[in-house]
N, C-alpha and C. Protein backbone atom coordinates (compact mmCIF):
# COMPACT_ATOMS: atom_id res chain seq x y z
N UNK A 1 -9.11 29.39 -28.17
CA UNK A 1 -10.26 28.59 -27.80
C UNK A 1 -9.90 27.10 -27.78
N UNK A 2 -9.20 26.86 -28.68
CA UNK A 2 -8.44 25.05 -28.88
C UNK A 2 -7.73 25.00 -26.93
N UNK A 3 -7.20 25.79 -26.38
CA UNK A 3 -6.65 25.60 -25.42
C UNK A 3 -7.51 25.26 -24.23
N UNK A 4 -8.49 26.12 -24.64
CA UNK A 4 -9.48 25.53 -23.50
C UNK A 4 -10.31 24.16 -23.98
N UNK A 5 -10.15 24.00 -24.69
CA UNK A 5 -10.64 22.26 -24.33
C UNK A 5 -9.77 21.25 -24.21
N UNK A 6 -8.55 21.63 -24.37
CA UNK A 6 -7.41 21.30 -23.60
C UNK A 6 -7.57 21.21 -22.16
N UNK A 7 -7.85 22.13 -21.43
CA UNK A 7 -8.49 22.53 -20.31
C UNK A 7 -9.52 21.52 -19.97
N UNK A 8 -10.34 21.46 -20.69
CA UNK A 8 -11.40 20.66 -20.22
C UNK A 8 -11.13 19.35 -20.61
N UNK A 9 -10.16 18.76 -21.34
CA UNK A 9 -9.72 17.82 -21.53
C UNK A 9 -8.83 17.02 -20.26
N UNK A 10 -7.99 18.13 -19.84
CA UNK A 10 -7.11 17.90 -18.62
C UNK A 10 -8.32 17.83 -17.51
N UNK A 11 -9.43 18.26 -17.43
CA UNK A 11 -9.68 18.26 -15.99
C UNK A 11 -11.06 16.91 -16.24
N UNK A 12 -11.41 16.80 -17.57
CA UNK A 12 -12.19 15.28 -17.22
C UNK A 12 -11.16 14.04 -17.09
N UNK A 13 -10.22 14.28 -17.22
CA UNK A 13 -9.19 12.99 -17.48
C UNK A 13 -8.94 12.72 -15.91
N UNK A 14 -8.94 14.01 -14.78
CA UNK A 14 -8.42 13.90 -13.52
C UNK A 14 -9.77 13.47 -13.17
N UNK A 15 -11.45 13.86 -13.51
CA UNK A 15 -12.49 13.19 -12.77
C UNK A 15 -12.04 11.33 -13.05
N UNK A 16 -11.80 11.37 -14.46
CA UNK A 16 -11.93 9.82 -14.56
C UNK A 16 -10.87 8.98 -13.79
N UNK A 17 -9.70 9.26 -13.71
CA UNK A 17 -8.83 9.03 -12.82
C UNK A 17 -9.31 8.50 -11.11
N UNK A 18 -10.27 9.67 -10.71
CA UNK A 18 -10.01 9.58 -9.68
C UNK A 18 -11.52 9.00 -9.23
N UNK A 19 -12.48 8.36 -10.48
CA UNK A 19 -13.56 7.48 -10.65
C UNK A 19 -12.82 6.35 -10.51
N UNK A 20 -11.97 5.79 -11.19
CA UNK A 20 -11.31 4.80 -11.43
C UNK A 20 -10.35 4.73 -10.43
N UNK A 21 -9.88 5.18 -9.51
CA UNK A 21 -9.35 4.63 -8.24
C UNK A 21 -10.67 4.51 -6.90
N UNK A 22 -11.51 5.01 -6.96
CA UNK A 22 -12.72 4.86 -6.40
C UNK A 22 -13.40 4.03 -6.46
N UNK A 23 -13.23 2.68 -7.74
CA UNK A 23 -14.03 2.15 -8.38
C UNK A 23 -15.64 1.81 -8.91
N UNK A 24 -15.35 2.91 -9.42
CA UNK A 24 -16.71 3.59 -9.92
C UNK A 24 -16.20 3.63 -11.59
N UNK A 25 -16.56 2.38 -12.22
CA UNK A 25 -15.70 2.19 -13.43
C UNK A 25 -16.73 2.72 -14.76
N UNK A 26 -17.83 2.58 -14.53
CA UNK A 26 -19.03 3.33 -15.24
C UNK A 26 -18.61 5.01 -15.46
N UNK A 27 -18.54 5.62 -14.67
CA UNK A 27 -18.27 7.23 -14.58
C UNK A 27 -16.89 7.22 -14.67
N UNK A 28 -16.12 6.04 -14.55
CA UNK A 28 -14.61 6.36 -14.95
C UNK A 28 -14.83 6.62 -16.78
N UNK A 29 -15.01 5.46 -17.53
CA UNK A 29 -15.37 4.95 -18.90
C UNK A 29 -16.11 6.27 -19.18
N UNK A 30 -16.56 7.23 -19.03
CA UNK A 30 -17.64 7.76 -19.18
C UNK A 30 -16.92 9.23 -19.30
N UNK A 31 -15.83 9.91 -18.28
CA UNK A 31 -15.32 10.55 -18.53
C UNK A 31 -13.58 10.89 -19.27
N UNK A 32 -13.75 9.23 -19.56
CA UNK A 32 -12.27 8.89 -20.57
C UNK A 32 -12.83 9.09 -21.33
N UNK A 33 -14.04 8.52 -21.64
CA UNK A 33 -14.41 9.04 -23.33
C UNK A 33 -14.98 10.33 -23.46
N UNK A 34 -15.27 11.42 -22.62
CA UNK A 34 -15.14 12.94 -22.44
C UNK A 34 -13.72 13.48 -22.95
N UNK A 35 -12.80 13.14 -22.08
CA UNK A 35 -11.54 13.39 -22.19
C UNK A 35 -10.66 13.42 -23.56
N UNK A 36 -11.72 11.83 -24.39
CA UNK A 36 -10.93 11.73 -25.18
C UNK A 36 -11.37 12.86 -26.77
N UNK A 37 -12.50 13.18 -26.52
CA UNK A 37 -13.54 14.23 -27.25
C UNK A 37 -13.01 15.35 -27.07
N UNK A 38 -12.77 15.89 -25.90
CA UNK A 38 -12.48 17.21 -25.75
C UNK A 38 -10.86 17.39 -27.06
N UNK A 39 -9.86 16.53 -26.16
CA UNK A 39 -8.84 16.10 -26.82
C UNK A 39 -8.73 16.17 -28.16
N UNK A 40 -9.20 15.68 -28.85
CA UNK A 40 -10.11 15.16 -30.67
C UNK A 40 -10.07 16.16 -30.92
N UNK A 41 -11.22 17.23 -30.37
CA UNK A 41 -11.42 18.83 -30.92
C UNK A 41 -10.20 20.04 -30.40
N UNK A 42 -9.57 19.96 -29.37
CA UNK A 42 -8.32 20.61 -29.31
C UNK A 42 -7.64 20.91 -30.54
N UNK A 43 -7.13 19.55 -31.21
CA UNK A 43 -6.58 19.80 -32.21
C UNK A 43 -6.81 20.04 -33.52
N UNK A 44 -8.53 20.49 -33.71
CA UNK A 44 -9.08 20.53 -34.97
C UNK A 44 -8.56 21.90 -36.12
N UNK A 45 -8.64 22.55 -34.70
CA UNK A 45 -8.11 23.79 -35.42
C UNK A 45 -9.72 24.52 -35.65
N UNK A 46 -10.84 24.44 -35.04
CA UNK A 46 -11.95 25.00 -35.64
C UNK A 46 -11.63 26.83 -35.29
N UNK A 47 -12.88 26.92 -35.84
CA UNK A 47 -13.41 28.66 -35.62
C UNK A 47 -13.93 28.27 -34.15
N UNK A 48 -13.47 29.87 -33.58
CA UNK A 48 -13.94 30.14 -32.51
C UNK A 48 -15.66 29.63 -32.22
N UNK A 49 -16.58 30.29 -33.58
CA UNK A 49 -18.05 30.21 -33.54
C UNK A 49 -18.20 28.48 -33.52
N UNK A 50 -17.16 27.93 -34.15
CA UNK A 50 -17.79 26.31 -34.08
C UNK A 50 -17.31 25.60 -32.90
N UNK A 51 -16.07 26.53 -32.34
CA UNK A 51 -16.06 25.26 -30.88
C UNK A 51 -17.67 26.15 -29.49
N UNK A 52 -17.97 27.40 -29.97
CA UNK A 52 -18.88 27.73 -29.15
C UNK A 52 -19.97 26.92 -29.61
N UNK A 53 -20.33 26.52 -30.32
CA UNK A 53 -21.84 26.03 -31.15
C UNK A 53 -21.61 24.32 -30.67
N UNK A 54 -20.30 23.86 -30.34
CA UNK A 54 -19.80 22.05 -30.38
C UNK A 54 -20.29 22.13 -28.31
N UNK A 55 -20.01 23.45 -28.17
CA UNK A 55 -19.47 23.41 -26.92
C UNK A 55 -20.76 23.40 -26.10
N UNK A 56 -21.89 24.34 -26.63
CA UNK A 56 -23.54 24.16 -26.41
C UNK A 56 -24.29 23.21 -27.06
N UNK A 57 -23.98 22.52 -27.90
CA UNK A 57 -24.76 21.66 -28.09
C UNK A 57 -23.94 20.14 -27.06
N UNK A 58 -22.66 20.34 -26.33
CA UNK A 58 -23.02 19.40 -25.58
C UNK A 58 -23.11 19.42 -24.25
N UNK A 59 -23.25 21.06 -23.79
CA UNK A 59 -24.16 21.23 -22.78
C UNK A 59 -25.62 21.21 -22.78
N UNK A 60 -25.99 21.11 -23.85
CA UNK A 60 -27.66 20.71 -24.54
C UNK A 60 -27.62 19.45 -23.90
N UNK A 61 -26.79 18.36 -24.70
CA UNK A 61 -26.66 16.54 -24.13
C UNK A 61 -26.69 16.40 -23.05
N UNK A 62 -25.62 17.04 -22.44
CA UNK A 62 -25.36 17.31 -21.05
C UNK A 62 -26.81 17.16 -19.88
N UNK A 63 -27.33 18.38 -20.33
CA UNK A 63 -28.48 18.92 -19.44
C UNK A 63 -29.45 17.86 -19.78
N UNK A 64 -30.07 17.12 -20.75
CA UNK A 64 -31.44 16.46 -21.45
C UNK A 64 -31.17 15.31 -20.76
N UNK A 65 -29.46 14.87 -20.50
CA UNK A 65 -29.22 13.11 -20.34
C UNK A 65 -29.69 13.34 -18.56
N UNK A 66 -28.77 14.29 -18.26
CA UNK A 66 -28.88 14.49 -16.50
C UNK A 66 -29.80 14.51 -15.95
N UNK A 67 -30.97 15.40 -17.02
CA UNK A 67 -32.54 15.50 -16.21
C UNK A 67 -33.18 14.21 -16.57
N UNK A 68 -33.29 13.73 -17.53
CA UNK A 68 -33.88 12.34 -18.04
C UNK A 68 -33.01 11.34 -16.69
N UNK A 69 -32.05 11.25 -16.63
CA UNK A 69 -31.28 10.16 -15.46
C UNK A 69 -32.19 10.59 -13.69
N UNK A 70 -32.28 11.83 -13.66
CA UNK A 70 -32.53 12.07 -12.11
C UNK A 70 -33.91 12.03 -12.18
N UNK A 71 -34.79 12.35 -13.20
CA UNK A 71 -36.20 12.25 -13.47
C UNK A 71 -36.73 10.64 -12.97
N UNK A 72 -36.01 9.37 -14.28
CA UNK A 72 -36.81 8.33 -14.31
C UNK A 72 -35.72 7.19 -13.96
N UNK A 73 -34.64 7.44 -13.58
CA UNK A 73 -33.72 6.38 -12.89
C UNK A 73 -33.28 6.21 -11.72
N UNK A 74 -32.82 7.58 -11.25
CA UNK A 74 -32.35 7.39 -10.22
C UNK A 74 -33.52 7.18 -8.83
N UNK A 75 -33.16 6.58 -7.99
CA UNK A 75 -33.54 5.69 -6.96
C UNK A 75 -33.27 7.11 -5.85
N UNK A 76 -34.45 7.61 -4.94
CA UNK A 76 -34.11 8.34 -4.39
C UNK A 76 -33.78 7.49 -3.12
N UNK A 77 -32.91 8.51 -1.88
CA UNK A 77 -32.95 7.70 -0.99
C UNK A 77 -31.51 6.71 -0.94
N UNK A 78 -31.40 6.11 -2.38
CA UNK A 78 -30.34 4.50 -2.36
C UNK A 78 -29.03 4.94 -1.99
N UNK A 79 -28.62 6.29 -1.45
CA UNK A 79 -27.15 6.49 -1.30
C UNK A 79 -27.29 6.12 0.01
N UNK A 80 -27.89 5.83 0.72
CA UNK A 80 -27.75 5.81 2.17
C UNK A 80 -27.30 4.71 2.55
């Protein structure tokens, strides 16, 4: 289970990367410090049950921040 957030470590590091040649430095910053979390817990060595329980509670964050952002911030329309 440590390997897969390895996994998910490697693949937010390539979103932020490729935020940060885009310059989109907000969502770059944003998934370095993903990257650097996932990373952190790779090497904790936890129980299987605690990287599942680390791993839903920040798809909990995940989901509450995304709907709260598209709910009362985002600007419909402004990509155009």
């Amino acid at each position: 289970m440590d390997r897969m957030y390895r996994v998910l470590g490697f693949w937010t590091g390539i979103f932020a990367v490729m935020f940060l040649v885009g310059d989109m430095y907000t969502a770059s910053l944003l998934f370095f410090g993903q990257t650097g979390f996932f990373l952190l817990l790779s090497y904790l060595k936890l129980s299987e049950r605690m990287y599942i329980y680390i791993f839903g509670a920040y798809l909990t964050i995940f989901f509450a921040g995304f709907t709260y952002y598209t709910t009362f911030l985002m600007v419909p329309g402004a990509g155009h």
